[in-house]
Protein backbone atom coordinates (compact mmCIF):
# COMPACT_ATOMS: atom_id res chain seq x y z
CA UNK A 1 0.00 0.00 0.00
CA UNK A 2 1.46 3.26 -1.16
CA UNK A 3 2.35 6.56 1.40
CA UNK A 4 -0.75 8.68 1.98
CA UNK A 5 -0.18 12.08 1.02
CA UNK A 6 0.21 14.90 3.60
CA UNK A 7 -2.35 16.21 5.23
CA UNK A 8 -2.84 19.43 4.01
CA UNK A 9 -4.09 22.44 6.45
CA UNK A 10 -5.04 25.76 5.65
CA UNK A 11 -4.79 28.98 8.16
CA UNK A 12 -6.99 31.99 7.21
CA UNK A 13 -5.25 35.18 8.90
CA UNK A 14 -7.53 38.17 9.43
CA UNK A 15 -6.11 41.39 10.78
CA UNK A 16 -5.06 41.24 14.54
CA UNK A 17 -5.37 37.89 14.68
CA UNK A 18 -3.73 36.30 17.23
CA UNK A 19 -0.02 34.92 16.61
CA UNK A 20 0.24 32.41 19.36
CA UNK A 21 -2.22 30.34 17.86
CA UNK A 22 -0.63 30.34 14.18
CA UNK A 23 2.88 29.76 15.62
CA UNK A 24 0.75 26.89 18.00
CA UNK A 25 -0.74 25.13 14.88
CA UNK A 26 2.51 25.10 12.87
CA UNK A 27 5.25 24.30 15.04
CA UNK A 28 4.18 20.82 16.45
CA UNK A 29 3.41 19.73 12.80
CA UNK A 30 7.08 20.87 11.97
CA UNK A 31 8.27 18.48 14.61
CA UNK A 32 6.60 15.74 13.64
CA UNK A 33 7.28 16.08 10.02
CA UNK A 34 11.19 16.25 11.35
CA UNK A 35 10.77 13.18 13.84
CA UNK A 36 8.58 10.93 11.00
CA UNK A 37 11.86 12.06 8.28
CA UNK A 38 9.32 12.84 5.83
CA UNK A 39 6.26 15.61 5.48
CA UNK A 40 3.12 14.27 6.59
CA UNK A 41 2.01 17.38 7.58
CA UNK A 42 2.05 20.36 4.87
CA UNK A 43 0.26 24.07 5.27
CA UNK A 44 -0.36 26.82 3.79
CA UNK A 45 -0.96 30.79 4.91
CA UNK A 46 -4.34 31.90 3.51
CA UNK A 47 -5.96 35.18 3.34
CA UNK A 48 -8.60 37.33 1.58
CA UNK A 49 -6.07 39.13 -0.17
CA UNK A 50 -2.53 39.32 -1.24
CA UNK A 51 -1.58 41.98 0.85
CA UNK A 52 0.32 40.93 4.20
CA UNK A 53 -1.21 40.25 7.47
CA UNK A 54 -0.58 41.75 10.39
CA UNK A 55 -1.00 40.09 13.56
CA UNK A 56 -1.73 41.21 16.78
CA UNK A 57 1.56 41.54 18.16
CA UNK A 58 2.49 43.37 14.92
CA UNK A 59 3.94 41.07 13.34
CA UNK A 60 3.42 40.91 9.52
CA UNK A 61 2.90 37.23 7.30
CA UNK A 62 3.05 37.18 3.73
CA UNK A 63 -0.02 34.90 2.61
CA UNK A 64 0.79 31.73 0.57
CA UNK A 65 -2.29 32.38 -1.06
CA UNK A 66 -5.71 34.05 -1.25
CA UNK A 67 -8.99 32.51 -0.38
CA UNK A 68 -10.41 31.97 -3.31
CA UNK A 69 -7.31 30.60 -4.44
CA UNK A 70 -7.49 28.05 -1.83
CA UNK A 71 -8.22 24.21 -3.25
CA UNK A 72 -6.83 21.07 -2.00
CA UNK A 73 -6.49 21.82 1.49
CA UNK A 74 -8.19 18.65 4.28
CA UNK A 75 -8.25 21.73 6.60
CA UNK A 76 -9.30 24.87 7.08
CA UNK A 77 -8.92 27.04 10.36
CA UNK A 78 -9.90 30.94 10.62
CA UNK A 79 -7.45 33.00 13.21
CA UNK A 80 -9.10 36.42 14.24
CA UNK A 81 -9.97 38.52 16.64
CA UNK A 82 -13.95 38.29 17.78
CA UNK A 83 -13.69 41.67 15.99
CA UNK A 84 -12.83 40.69 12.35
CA UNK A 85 -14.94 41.50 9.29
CA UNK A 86 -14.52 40.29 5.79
CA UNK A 87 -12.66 41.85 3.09
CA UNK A 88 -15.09 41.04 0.94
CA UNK A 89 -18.11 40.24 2.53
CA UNK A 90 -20.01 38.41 -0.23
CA UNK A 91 -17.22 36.32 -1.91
CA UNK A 92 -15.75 35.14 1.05
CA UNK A 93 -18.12 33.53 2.96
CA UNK A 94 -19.85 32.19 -0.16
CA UNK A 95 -15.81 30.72 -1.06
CA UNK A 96 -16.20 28.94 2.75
CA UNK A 97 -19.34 27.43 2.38
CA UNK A 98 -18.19 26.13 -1.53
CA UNK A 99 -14.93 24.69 0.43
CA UNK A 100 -17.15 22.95 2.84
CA UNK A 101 -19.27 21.29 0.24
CA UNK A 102 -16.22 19.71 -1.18
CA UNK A 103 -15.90 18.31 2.01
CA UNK A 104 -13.11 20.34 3.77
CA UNK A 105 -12.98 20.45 7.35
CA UNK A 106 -13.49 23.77 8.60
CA UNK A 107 -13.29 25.36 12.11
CA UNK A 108 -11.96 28.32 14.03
CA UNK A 109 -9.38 29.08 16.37
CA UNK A 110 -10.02 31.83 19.39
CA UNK A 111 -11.91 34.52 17.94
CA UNK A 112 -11.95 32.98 14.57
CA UNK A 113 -15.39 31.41 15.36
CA UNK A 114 -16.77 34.47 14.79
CA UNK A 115 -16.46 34.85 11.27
CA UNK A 116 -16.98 31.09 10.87
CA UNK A 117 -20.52 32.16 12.54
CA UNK A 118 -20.78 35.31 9.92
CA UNK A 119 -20.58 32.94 7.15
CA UNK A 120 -23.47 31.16 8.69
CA UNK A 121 -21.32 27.74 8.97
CA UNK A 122 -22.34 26.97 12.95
CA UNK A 123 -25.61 27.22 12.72
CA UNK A 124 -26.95 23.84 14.12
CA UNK A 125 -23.75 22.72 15.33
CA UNK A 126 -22.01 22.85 18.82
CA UNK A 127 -19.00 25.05 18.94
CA UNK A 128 -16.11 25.78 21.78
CA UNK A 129 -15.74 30.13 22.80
CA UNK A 130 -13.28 31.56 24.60
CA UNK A 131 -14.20 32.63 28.05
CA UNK A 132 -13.52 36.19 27.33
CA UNK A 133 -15.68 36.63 24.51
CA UNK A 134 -18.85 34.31 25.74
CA UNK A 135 -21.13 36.98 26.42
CA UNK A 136 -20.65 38.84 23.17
CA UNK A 137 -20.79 35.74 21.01
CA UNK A 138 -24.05 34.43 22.21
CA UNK A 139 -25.45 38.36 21.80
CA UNK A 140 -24.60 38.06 18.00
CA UNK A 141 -24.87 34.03 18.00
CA UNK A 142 -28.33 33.31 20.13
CA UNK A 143 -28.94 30.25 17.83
CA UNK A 144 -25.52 28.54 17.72
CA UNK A 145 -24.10 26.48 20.85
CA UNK A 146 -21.76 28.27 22.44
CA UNK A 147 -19.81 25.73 24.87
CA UNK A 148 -17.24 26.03 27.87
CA UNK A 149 -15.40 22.70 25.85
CA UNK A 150 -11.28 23.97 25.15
CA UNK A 151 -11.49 21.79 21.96
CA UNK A 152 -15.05 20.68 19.98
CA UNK A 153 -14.80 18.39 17.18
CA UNK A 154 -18.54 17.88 15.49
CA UNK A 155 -18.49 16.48 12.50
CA UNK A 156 -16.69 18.61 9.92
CA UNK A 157 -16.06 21.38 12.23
CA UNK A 158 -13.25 21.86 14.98
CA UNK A 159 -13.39 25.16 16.89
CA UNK A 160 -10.30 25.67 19.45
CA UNK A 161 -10.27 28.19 22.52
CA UNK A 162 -6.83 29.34 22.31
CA UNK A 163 -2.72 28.80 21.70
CA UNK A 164 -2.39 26.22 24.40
CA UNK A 165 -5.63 24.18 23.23
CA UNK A 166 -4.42 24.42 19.66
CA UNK A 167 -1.56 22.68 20.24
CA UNK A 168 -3.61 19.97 21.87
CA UNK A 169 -5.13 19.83 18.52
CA UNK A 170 -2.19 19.23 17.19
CA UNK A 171 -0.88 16.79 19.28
CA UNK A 172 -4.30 14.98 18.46
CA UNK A 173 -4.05 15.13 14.60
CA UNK A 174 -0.10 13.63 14.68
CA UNK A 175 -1.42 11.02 17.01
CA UNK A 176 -4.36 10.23 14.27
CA UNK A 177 -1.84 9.96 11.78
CA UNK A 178 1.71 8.96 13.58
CA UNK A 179 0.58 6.97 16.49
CA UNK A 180 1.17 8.35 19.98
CA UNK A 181 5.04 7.60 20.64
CA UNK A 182 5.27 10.40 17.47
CA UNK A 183 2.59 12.35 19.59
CA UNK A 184 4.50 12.27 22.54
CA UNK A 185 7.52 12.74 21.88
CA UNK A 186 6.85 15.78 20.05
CA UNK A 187 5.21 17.46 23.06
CA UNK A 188 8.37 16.35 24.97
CA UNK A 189 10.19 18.55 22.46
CA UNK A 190 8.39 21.49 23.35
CA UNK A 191 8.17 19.96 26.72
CA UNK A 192 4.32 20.80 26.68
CA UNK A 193 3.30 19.48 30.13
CA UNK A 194 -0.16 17.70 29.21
CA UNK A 195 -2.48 16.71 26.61
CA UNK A 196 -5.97 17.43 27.17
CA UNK A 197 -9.15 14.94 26.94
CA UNK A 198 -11.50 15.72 23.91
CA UNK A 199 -14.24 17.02 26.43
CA UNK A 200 -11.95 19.22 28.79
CA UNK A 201 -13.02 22.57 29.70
CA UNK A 202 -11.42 25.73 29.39
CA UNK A 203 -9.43 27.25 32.25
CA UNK A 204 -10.97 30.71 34.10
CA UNK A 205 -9.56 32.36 36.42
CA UNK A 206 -11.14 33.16 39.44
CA UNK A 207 -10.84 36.53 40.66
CA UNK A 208 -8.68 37.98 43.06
CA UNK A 209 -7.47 34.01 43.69
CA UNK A 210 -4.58 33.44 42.03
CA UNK A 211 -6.14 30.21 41.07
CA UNK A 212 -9.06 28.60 38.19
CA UNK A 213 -12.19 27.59 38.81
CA UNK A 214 -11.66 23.85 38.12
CA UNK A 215 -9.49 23.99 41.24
CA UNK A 216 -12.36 25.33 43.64
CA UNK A 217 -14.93 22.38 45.89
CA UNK A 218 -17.65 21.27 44.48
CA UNK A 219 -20.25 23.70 46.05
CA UNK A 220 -18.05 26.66 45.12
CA UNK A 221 -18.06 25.75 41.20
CA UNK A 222 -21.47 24.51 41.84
CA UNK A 223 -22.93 28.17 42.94
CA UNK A 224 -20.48 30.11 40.23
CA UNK A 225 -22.34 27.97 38.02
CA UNK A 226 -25.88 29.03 39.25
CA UNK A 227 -24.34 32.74 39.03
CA UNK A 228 -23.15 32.27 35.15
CA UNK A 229 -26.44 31.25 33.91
CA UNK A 230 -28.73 33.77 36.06
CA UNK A 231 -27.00 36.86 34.77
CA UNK A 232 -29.98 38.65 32.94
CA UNK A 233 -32.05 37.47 36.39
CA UNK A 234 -29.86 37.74 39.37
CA UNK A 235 -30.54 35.60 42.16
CA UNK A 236 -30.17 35.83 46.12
CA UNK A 237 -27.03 34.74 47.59
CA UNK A 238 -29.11 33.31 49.92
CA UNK A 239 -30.83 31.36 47.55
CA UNK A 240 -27.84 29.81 45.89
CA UNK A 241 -26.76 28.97 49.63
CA UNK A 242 -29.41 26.88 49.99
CA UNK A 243 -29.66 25.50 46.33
CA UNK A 244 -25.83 23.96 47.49
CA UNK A 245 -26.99 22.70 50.34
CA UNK A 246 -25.13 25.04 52.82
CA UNK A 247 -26.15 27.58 55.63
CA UNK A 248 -26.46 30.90 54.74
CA UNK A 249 -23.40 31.98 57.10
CA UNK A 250 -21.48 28.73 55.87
CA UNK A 251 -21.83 29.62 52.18
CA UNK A 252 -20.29 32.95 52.67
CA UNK A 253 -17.39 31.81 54.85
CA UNK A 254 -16.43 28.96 52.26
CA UNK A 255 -16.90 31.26 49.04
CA UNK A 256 -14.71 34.28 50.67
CA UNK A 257 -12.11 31.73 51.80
CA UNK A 258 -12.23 29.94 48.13
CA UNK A 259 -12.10 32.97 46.18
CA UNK A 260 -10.76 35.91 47.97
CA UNK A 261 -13.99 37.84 47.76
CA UNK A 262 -17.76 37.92 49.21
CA UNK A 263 -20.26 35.62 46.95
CA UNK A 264 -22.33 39.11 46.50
CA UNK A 265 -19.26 40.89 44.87
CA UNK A 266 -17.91 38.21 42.91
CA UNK A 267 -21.27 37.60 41.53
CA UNK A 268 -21.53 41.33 41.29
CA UNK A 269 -18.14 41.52 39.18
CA UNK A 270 -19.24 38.52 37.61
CA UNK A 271 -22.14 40.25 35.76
CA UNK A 272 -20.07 43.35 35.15
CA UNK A 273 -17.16 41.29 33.30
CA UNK A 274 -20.23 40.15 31.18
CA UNK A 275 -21.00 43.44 30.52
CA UNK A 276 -17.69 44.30 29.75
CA UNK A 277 -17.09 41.55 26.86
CA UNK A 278 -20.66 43.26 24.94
CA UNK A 279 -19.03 46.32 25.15
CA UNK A 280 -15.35 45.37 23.77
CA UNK A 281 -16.74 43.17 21.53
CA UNK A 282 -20.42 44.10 20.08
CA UNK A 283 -22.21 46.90 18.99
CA UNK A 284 -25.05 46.80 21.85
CA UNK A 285 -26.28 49.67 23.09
CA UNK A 286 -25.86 50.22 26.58
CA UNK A 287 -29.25 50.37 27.70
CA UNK A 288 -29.06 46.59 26.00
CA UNK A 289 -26.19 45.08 28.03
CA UNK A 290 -27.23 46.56 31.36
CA UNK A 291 -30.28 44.77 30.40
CA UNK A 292 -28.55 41.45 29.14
CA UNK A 293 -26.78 41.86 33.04
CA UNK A 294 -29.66 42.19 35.33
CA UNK A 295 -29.58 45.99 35.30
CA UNK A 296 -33.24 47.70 35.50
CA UNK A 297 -31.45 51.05 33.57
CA UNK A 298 -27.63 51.72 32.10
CA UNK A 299 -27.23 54.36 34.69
CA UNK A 300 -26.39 52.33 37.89
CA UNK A 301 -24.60 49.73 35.45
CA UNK A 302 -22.22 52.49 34.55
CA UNK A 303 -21.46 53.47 37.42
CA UNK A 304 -20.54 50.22 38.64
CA UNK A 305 -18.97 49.63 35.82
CA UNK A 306 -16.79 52.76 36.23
CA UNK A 307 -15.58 51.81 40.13
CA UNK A 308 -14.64 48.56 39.05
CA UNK A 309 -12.82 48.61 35.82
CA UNK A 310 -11.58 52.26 36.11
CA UNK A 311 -13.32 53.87 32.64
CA UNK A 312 -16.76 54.12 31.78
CA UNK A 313 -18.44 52.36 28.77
CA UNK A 314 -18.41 54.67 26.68
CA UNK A 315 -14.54 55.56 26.99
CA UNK A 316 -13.52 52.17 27.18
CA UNK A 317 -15.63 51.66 23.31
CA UNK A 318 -14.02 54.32 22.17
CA UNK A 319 -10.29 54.10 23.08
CA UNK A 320 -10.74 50.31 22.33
CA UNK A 321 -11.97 51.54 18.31
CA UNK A 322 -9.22 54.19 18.15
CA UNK A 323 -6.84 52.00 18.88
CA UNK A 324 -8.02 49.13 16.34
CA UNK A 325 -8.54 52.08 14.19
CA UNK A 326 -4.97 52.41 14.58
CA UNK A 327 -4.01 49.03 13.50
CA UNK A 328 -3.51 45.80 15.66
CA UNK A 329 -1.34 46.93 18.64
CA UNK A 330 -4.18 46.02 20.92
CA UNK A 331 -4.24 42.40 21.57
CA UNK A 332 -7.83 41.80 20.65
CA UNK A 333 -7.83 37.99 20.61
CA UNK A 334 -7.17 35.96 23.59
CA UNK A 335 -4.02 33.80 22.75
């Protein structure tokens, strides 16, 4: 039986995008090409035009070629911030969804779901977001499934979290095709410290802790949970005591001691850090996101809003535009 040929990927750069996930995607499948002595792995730098793209650590790449150039590939990942907008926004999309009905496998990488979303390619389908940019993704994205999973493979489509989860990807694909004594010893070369299960959630730091929130008891992730999905509709503290089964008094203790802060203000900064991803990332008013966190008008929200993150709103929007305006200096995707 003859050699298969290599797999081919395909990275679609958009402006800002974030480098740590290119350079995460590439450099294991360099290694393994170099351990196997031959290239199973081959890729080429995609975007919407021929101009270079700058990342967001400023950081030009020249394009191998353009998207509608693009044939041949087995993969196809987008790299972005949440922010990105097509070039063109009628022949691009329409050039992913023709590469998907050849039967290319297409996802996204950090905030390169969002134009995978844009191009109306989730809809239907389960997909993995980055923590910071949850909130804002399921404003624009109410009908797609928005999930706390690092990696999600469905089908055809394989959306990553960030850089660190992208190289799990990696490590996945050369153990697919190389075996995993090839998969391991290439994340002994980079000395990459785990390899994560298929259905392994993100990481999130929990405030003012030093630590994440997979590390915390049971009845401490438990009640953060209750507090993620009653944003819009904030609930008592004392009812989430009792919902985990502890005394009122007990519940505070063990959440303060956990977490470094008060169940009331971390649930209070919790719906404020919501806020805060609608108004980096989305066009909401902000009558609409104090709404979307439990706020009756945008007044108090602003306020609030103001103490704990130091600028209002409405400066935060607009320094955050100028300086994408500006070009990518701001590192808009999370890496």
């Amino acid at each position: 039986m003859g050699q298969l040929a290599p797999l081919s990927l395909g990275f679609l750069m958009f402006p800002g995008f974030p480098m740590a996930c290119l350079t995460s995607a590439i450099e294991p499948l360099r290694a393994a090409n170099e351990i196997a002595g031959r290239r199973e792995f081959v890729w080429k730098l995609v975007s919407e035009t021929r101009m270079p793209v700058r990342s967001s650590a400023e950081i030009g790449f020249e394009p191998d070629l353009t998207l509608q150039e693009a044939e041949g590939l087995d993969h196809l990942y987008l790299i972005s911030p949440p922010t990105a907008a097509f070039a063109d926004p009628r022949r691009s999309p329409a050039r992913l969804r023709w590469l998907d009905r050849t039967g290319v496998i297409l996802g996204g990488f950090s905030g390169g779901i969002f134009p995978l979303a844009r191009a109306g390619l989730m809809d239907g389908r389960p997909c993995s977001v980055h923590w910071c940019y949850e909130a804002a993704f399921k404003a624009d994205f109410p009908n797609v499934d928005a999930r706390e999973a690092a990696i999600l493979r469905e089908g055809r489509r394989i959306t990553v979290s960030g850089a660190g989860a992208v190289f799990d990807l990696m490590l996945r694909l050369i153990e697919d095709r190389l075996g995993r004594d090839c998969m391991t010893e290439v994340a002994c070369w980079f000395q990459h410290p785990f390899v994560r299960d298929a259905d392994a959630s993100q990481k999130v730091p929990v405030a003012r802790a030093g630590g994440t929130t997979d590390a915390l008891p049971f009845v401490i992730r438990e009640a953060i949970r209750l507090f993620e999905t009653h944003v819009e509709d904030p609930l008592r503290i004392p009812d989430v005591a009792n919902a985990v089964g502890l005394s009122g008094r007990h519940f505070e203790r063990l959440f303060k001691r956990e977490t470094g802060q008060s169940p009331l203000r971390y649930y209070h900064q919790l719906r404020l850090t919501k806020a805060r991803q609608r108004v980096l990332y989305s066009n909401d008013s902000l009558r609409e996101i104090a709404a979307s966190v439990g706020y009756m008008t945008s007044s108090p929200m602003v306020r609030h809003y103001t103490e704990i993150f130091g600028v209002s709103p409405r400066d935060e929007r607009r320094l955050t535009l100028s300086l994408r305006r500006a070009g990518p200096a701001r590192v808009e995707a999370a890496e």
